[in-house]
C-alpha atoms as a PDB file:
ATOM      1  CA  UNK A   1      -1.758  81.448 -47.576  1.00  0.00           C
ATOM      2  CA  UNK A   2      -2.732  78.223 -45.815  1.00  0.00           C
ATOM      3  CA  UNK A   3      -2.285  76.501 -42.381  1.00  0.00           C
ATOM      4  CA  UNK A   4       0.485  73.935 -42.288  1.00  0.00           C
ATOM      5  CA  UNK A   5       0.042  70.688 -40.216  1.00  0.00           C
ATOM      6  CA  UNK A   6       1.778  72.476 -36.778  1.00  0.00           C
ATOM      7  CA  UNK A   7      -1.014  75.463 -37.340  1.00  0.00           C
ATOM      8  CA  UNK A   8       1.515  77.925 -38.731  1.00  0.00           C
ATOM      9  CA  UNK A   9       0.773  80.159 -41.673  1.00  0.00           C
ATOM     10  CA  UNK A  10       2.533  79.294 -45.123  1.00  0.00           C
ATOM     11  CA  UNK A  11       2.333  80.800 -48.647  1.00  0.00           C
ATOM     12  CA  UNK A  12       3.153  79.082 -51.595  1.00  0.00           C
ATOM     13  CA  UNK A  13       3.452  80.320 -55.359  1.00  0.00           C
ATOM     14  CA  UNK A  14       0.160  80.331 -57.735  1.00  0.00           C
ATOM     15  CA  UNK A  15       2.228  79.635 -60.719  1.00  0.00           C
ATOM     16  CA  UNK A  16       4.231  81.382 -63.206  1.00  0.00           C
ATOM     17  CA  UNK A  17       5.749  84.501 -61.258  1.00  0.00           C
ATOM     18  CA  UNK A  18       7.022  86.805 -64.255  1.00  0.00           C
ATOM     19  CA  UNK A  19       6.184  90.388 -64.440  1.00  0.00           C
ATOM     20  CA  UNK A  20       3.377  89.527 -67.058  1.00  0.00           C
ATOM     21  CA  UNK A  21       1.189  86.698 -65.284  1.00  0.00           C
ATOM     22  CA  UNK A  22      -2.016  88.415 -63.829  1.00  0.00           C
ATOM     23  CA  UNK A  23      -3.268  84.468 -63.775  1.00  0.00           C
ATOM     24  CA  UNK A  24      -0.944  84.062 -60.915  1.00  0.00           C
ATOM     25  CA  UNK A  25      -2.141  87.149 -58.851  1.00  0.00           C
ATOM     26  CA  UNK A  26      -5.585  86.338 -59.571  1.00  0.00           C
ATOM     27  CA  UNK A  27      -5.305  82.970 -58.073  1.00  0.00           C
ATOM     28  CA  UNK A  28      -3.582  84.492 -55.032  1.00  0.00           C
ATOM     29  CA  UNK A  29      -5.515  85.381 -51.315  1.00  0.00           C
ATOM     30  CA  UNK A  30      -2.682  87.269 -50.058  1.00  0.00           C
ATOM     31  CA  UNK A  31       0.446  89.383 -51.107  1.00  0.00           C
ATOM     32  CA  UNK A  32       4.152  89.444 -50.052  1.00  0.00           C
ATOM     33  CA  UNK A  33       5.304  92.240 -48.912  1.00  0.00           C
ATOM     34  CA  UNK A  34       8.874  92.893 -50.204  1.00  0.00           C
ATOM     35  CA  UNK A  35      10.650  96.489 -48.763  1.00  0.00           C
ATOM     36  CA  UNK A  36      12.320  98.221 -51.720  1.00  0.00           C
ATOM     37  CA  UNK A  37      15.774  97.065 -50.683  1.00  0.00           C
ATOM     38  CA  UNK A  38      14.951  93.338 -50.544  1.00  0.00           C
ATOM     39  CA  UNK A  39      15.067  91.524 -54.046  1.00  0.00           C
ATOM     40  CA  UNK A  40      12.713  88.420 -52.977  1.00  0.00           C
ATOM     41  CA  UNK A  41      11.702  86.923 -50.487  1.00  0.00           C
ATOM     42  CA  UNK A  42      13.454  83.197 -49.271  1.00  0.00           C
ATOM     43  CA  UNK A  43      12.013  80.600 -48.287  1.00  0.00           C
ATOM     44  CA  UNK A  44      11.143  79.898 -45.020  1.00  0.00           C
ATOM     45  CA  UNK A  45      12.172  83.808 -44.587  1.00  0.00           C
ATOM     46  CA  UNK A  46       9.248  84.942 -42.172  1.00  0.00           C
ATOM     47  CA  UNK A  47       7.472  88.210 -44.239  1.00  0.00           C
ATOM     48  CA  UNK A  48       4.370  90.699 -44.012  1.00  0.00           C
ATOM     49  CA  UNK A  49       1.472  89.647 -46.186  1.00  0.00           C
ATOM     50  CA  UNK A  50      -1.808  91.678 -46.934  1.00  0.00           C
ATOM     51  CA  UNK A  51      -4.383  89.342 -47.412  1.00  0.00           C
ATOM     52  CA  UNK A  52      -6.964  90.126 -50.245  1.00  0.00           C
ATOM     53  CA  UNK A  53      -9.420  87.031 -49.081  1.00  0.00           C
ATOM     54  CA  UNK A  54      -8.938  84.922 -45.911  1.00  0.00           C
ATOM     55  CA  UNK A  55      -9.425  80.740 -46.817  1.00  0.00           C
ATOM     56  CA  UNK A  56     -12.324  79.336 -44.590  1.00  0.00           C
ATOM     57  CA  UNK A  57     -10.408  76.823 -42.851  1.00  0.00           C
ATOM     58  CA  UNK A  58      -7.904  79.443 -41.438  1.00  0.00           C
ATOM     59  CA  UNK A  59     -11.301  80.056 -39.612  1.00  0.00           C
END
């Protein structure tokens, strides 16, 4: 999660997104919520995120 340059909240990917790359949730401060009958998430699609650490300058 960051703050875009209008002071909304934005994710963007860490990297690889397969099944097998922990790298990429490591690297991550929050995670997507997806309900079980949604396949992904678009972009720009507004979604629920639970945030494992907060960036300082969303502060």
């Amino acid at each position: 999660m960051y703050v875009d340059d209008t002071g909304g909240y934005r994710a963007k990917l860490t990297g690889n997104q397969s099944s097998g790359a922990l790298s990429s949730m490591a690297m991550a401060n929050g995670l997507a919520i997806c309900p079980d009958d949604i396949g992904m998430i678009d972009v720009d699609e507004i979604a629920k995120v639970e945030m494992i650490d907060w960036p300082d300058d969303i502060f």
